[in-house]
C-alpha atoms as a PDB file:
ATOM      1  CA  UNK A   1      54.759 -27.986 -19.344  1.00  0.00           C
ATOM      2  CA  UNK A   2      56.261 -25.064 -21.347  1.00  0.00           C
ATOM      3  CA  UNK A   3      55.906 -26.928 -24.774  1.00  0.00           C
ATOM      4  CA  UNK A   4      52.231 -27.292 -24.083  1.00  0.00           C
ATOM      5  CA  UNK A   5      51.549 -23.878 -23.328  1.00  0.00           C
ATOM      6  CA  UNK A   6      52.981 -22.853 -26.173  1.00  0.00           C
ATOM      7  CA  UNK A   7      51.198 -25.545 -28.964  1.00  0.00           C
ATOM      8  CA  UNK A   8      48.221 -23.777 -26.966  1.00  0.00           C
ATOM      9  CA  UNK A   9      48.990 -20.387 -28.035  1.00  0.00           C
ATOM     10  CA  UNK A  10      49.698 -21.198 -31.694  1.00  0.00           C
ATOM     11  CA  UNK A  11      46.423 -22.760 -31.635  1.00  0.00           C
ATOM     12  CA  UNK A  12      44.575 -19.898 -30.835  1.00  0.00           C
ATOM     13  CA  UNK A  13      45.999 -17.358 -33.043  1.00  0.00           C
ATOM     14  CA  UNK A  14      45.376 -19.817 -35.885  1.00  0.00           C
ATOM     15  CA  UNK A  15      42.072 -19.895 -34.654  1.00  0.00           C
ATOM     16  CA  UNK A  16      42.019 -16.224 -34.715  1.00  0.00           C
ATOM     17  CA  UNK A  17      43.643 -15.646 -38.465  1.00  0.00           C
ATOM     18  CA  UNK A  18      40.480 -17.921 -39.424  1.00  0.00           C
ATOM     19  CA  UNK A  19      37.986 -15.967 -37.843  1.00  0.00           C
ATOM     20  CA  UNK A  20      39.441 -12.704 -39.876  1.00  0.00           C
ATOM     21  CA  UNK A  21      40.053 -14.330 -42.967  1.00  0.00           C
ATOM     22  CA  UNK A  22      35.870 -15.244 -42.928  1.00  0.00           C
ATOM     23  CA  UNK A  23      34.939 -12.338 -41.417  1.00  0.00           C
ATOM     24  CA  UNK A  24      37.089 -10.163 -44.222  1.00  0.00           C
ATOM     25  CA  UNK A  25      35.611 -12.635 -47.129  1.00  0.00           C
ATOM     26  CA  UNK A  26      32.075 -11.902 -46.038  1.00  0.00           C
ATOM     27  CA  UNK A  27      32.717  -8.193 -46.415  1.00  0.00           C
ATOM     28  CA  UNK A  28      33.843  -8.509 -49.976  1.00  0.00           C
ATOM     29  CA  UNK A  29      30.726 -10.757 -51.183  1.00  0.00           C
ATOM     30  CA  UNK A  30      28.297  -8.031 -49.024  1.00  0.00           C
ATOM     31  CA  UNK A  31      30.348  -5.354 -51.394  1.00  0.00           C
ATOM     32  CA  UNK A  32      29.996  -6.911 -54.812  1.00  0.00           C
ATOM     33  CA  UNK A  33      27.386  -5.194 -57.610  1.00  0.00           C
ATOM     34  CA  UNK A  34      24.219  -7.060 -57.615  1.00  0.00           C
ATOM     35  CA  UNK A  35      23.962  -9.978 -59.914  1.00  0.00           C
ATOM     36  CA  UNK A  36      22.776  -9.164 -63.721  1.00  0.00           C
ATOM     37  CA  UNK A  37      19.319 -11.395 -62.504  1.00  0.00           C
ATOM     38  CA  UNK A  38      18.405  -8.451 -60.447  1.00  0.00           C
ATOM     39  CA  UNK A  39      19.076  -6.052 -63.580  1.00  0.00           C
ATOM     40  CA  UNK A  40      16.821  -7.517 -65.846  1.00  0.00           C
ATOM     41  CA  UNK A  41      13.774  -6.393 -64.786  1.00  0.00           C
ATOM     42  CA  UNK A  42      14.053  -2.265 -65.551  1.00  0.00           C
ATOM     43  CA  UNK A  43      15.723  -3.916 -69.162  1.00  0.00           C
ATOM     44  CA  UNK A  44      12.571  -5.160 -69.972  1.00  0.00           C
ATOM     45  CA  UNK A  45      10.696  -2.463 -69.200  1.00  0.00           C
ATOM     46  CA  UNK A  46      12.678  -0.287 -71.765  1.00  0.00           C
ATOM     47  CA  UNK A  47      11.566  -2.970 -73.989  1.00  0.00           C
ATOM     48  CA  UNK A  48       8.259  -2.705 -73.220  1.00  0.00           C
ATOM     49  CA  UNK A  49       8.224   1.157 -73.940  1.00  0.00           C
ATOM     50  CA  UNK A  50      10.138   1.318 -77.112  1.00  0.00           C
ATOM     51  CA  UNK A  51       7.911  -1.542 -78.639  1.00  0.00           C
ATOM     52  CA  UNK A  52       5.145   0.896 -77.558  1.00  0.00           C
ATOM     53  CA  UNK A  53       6.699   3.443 -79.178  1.00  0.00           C
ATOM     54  CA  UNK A  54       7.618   1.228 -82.875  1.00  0.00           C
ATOM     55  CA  UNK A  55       3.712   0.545 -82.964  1.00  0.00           C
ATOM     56  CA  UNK A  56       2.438   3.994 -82.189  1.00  0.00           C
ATOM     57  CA  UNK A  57       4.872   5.398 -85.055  1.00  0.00           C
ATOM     58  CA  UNK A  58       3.598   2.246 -87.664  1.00  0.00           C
ATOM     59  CA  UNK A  59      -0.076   3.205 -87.144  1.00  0.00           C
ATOM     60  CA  UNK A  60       0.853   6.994 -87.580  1.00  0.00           C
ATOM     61  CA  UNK A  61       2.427   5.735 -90.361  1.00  0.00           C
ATOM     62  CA  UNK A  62      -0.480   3.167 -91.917  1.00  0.00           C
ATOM     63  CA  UNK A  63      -2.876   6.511 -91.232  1.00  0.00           C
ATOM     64  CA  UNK A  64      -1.105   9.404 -93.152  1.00  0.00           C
ATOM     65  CA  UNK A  65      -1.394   9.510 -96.967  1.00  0.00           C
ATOM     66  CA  UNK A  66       1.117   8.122 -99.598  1.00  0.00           C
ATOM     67  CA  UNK A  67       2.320  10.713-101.962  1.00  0.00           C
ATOM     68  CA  UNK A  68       0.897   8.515-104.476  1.00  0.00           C
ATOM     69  CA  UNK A  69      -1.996   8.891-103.486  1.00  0.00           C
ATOM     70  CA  UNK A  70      -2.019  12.761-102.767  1.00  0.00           C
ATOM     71  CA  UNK A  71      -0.428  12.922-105.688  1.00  0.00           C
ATOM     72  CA  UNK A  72      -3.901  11.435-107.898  1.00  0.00           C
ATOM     73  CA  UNK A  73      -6.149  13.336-105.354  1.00  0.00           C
ATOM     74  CA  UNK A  74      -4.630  16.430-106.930  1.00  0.00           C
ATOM     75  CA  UNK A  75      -4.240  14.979-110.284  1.00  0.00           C
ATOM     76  CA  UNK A  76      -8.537  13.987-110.054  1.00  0.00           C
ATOM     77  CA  UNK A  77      -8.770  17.597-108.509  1.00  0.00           C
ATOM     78  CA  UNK A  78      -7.089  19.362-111.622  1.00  0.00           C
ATOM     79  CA  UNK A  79      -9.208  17.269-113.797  1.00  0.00           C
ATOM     80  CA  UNK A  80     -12.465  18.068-112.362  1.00  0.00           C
ATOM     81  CA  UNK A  81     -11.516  21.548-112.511  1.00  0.00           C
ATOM     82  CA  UNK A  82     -10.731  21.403-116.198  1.00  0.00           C
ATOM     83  CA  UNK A  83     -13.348  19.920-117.042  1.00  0.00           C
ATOM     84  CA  UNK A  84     -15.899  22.715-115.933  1.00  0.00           C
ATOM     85  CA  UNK A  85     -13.730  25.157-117.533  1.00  0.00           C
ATOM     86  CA  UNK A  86     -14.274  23.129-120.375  1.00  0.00           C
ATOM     87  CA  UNK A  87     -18.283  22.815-120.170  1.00  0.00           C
ATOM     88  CA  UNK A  88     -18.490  26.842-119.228  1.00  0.00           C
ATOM     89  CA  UNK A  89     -15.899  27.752-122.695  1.00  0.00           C
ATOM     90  CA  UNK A  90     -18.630  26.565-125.267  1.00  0.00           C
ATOM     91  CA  UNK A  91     -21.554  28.096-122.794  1.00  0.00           C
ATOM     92  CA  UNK A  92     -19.661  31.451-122.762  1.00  0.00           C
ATOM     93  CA  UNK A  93     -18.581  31.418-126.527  1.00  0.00           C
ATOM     94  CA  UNK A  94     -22.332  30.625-127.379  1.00  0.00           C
ATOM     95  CA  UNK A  95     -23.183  34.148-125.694  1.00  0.00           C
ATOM     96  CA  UNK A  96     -20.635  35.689-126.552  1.00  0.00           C
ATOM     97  CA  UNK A  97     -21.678  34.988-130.073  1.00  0.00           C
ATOM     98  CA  UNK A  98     -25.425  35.672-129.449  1.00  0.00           C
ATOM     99  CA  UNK A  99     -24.728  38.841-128.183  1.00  0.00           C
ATOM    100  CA  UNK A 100     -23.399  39.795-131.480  1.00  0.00           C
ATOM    101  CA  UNK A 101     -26.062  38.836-133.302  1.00  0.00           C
ATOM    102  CA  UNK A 102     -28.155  40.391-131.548  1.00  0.00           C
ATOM    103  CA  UNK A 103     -26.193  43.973-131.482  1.00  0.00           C
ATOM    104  CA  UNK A 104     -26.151  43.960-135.714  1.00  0.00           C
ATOM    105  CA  UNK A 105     -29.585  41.933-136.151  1.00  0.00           C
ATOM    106  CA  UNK A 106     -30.893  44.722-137.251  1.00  0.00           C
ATOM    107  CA  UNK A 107     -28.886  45.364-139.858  1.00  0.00           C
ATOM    108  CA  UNK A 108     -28.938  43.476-143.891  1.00  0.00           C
ATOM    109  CA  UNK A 109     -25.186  41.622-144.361  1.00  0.00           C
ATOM    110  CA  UNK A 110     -24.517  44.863-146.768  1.00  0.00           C
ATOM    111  CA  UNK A 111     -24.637  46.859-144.656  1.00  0.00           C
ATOM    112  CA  UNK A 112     -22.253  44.901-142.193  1.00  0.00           C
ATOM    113  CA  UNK A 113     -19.796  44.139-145.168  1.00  0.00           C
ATOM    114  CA  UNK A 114     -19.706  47.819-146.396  1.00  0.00           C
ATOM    115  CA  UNK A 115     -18.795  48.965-142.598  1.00  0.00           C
ATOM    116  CA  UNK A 116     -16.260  45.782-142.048  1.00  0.00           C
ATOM    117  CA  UNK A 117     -14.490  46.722-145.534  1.00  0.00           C
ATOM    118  CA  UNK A 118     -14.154  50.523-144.406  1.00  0.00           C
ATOM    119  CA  UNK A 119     -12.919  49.826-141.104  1.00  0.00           C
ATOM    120  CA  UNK A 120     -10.525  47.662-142.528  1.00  0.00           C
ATOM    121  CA  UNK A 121      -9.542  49.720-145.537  1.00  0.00           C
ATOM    122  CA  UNK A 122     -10.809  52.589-145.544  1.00  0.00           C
ATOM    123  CA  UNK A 123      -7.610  55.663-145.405  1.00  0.00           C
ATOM    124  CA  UNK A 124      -9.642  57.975-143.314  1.00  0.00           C
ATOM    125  CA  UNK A 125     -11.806  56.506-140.181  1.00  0.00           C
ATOM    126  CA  UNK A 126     -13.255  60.156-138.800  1.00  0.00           C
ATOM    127  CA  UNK A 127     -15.926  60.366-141.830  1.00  0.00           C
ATOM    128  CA  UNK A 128     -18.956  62.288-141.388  1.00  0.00           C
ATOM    129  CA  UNK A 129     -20.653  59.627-144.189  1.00  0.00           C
ATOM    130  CA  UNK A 130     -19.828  56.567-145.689  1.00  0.00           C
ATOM    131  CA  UNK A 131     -20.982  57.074-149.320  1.00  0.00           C
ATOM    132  CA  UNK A 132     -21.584  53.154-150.765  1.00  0.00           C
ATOM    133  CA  UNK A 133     -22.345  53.607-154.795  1.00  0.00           C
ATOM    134  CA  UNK A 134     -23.222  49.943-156.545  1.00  0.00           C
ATOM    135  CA  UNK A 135     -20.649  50.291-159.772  1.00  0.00           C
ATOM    136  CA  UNK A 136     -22.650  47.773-162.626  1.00  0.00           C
ATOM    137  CA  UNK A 137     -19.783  45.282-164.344  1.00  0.00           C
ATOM    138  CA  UNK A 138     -19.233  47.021-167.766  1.00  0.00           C
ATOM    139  CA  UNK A 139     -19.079  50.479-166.549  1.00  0.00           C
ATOM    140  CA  UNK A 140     -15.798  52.375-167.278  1.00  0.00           C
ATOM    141  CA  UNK A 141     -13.360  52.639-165.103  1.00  0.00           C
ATOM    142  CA  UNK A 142     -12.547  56.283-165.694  1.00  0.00           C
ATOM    143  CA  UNK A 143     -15.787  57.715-167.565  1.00  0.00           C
ATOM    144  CA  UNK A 144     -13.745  60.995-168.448  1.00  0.00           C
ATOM    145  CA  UNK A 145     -11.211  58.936-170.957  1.00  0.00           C
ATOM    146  CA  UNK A 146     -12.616  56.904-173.798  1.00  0.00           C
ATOM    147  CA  UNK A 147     -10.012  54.567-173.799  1.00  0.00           C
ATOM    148  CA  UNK A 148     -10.944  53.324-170.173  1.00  0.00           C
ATOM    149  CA  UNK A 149     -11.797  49.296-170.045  1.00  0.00           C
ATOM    150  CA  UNK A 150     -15.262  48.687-168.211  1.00  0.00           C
ATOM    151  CA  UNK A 151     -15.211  46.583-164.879  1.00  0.00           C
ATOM    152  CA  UNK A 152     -15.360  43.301-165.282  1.00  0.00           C
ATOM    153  CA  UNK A 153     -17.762  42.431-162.653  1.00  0.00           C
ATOM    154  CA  UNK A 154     -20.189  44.108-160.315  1.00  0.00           C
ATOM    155  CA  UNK A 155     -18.003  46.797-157.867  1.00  0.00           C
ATOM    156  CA  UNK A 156     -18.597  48.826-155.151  1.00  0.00           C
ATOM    157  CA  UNK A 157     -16.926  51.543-154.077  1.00  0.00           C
ATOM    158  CA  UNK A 158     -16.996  53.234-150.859  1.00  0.00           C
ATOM    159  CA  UNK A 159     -16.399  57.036-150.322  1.00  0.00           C
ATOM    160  CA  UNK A 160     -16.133  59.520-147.675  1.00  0.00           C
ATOM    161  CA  UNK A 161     -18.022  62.980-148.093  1.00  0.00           C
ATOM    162  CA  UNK A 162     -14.827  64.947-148.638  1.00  0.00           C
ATOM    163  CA  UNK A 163     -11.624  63.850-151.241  1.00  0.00           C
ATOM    164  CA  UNK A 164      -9.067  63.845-148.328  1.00  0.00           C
ATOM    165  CA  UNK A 165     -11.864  60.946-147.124  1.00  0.00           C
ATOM    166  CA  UNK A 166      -9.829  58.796-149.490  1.00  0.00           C
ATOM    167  CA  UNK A 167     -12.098  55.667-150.986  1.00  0.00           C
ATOM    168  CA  UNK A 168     -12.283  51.783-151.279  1.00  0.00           C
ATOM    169  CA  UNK A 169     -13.407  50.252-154.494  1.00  0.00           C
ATOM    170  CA  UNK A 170     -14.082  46.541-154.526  1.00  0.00           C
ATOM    171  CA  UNK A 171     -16.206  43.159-155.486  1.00  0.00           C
ATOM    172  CA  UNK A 172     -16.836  41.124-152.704  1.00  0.00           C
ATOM    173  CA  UNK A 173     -16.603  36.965-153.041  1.00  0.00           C
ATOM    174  CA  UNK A 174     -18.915  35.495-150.663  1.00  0.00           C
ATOM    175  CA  UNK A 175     -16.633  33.709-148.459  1.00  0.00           C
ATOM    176  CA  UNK A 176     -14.954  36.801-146.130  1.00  0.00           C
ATOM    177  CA  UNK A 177     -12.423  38.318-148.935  1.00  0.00           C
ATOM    178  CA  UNK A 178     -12.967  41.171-151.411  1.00  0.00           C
ATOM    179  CA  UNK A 179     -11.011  42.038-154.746  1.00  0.00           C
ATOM    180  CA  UNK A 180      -9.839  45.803-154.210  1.00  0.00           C
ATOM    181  CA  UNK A 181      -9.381  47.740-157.166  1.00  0.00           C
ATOM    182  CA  UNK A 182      -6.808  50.228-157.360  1.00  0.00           C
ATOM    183  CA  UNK A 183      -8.705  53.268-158.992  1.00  0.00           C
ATOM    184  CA  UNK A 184      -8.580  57.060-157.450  1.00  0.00           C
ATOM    185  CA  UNK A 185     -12.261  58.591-156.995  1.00  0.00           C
ATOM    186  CA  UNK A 186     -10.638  61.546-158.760  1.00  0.00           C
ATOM    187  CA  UNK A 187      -8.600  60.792-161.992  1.00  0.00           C
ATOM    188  CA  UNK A 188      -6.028  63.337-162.529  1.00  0.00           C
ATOM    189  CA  UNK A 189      -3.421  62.905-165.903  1.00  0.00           C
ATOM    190  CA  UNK A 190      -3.592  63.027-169.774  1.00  0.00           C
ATOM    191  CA  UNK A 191      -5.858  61.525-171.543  1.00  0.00           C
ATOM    192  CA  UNK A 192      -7.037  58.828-173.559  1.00  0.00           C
ATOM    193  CA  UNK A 193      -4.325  57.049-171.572  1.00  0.00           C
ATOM    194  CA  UNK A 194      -5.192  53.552-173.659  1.00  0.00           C
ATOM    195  CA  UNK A 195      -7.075  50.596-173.011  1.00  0.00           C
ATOM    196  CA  UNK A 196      -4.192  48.999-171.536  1.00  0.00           C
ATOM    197  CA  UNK A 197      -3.585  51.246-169.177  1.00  0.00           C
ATOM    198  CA  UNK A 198      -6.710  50.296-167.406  1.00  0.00           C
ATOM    199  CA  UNK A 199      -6.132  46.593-167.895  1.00  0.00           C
ATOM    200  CA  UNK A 200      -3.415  46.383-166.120  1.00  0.00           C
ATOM    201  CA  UNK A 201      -5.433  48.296-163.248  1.00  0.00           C
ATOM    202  CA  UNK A 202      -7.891  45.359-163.462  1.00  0.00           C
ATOM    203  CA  UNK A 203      -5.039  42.584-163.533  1.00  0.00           C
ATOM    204  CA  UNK A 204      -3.562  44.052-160.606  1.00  0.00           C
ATOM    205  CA  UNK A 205      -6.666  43.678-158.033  1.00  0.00           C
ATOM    206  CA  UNK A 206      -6.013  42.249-154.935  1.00  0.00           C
ATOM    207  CA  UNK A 207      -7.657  39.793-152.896  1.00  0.00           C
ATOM    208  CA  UNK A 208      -7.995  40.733-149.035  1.00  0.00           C
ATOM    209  CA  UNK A 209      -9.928  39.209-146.292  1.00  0.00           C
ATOM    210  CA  UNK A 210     -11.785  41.338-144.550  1.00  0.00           C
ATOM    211  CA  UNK A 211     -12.002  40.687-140.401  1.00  0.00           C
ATOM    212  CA  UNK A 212     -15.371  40.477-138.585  1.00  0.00           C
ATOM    213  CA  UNK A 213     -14.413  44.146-136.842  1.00  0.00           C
ATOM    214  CA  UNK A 214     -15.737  45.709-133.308  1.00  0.00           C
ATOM    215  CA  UNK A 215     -19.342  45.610-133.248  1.00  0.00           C
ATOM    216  CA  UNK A 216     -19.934  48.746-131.883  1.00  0.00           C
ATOM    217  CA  UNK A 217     -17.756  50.379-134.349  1.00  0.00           C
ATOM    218  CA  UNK A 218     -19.547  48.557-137.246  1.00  0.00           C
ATOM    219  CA  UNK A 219     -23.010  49.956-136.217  1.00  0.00           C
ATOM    220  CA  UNK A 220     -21.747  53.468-135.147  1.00  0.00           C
ATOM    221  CA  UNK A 221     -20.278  53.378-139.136  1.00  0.00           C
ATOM    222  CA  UNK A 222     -23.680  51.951-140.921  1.00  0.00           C
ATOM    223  CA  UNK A 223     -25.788  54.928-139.323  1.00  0.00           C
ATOM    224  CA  UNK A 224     -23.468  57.201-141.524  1.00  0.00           C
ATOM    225  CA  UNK A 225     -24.152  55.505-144.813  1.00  0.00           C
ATOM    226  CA  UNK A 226     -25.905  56.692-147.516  1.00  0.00           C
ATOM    227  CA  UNK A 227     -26.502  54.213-150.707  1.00  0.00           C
ATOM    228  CA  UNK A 228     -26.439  55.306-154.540  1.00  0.00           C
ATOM    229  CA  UNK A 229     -26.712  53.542-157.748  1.00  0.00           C
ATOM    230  CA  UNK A 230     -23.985  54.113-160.690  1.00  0.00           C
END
C-alpha cells in the first residue's frame, strides 16, 4: 500500500514540473521582439518619403539653368550691348564732326591753316594780331643783303604785332604738313653774308604736320588776323 502511495506522489510532481516548464516557455515567446514582418511596414514608408524627396530635388534640378546656358545668355547680352555701342560710335562721330564744320564754316581753309600753323608753331600764343603776309617764290630771303637767295616757292609767314611775338615762315603742301623756314623777321649780323649762306637756310626747311587744333581756339585766332601782300 505504501509503494503505491508513493508512485502516486512522484506522479504528481512530475505532473507539476510540466505545468511550470509550459507555463515558463509561454512567458518567454509572450517576451520576444516582434517578428521583422511586423517591421516592414514604417520601412516602407521611409521609402516612400525619400523617393518623394529624390524626385522633388530632380525636377528642381531639370528647372534651374545650366551654367552653360547662363553663361550664353550673358555672352548674347554683352553682344547686344556692343553692338548698340557700336551703331551710336559712327552716329556720335558724325556729329561730332558736323559740329565742327559748322563752328569754322564760315571761315576760307586759309584762314583755318594760318590759325592751325600758329597754334601749333607759333612762339608766342597771347598776340593781339596775327599778321599773315603772302611772300611770292623769288623774293629774297633777307632784302637788306644782296647776296640773299630768293625763296624757292610761294611762303607765308606769320607775325605777331610786336618782335617778342616771334614769327612762323612757311609753304604749305596740301596734304596737312608745311615746310618751315628758318628765317628771323628781323635780320641782325654783317653783311653780304653770301649766297650760300642763305642756301643752306633753304636746304634746311623742315617738314611738320600741322594738327587739326581746338576749334574754338582756331576762330578766337582768325578774328585777329590781318592779311598783306609782299
Amino acid at each position: 500500500m505504501k509503494k503505491h502511495t508513493k508512485k502516486y506522489s512522484y506522479s504528481a510532481l512530475f505532473l507539476l514540473l510540466l505545468l511550470l516548464t509550459a507555463c515558463q516557455s509561454d512567458q518567454k515567446e509572450a517576451a520576444k521582439p516582434k517578428s521583422p514582418e511586423n517591421e516592414t511596414a514604417p520601412q516602407s514608408e521611409n521609402e516612400n518619403t525619400a523617393s518623394e524627396t529624390d524626385t522633388v530635388k530632380e525636377e528642381e534640378e531639370e528647372s534651374m539653368p545650366t551654367e552653360e546656358t547662363s553663361g550664353e545668355t550673358k555672352k548674347e547680352e554683352v553682344s547686344s550691348t556692343v553692338e548698340k555701342e557700336d551703331e551710336t560710335k559712327p552716329e556720335e562721330a558724325a556729329n561730332a564732326a558736323e559740329s565742327e564744320e559748322d563752328l569754322l564754316a564760315d571761315y576760307s581753309s586759309e584762314e583755318v591753316e594760318y590759325a592751325r600753323v600758329w597754334l601749333q608753331l607759333g612762339p608766342n600764343q597771347e598776340i593781339d594780331e596775327l599778321n599773315v603776309r603772302l611772300i611770292p617764290a623769288g623774293t629774297p630771303l633777307n632784302p637788306d643783303d644782296e647776296t640773299s637767295a630768293g625763296y624757292p616757292e610761294d611762303v607765308i609767314q606769320l607775325a605777331g604785332s610786336r618782335l617778342v611775338d616771334g614769327s612762323v615762315t612757311y609753304s604749305g603742301n596740301g596734304d596737312g604738313t608745311v615746310n618751315v623756314y628758318n628765317v628771323p623777321l628781323r635780320w641782325d649780323g654783317q653783311y653780304p653774308a653770301g649766297e650760300q649762306f642763305y642756301q643752306d637756310l633753304i636746304s634746311n626747311t623742315k617738314t611738320v604736320s600741322i594738327g587739326t587744333g581746338n576749334d574754338e581756339a582756331i576762330v578766337k585766332l582768325i578774328k585777329k588776323i590781318k592779311i598783306s601782300q609782299g
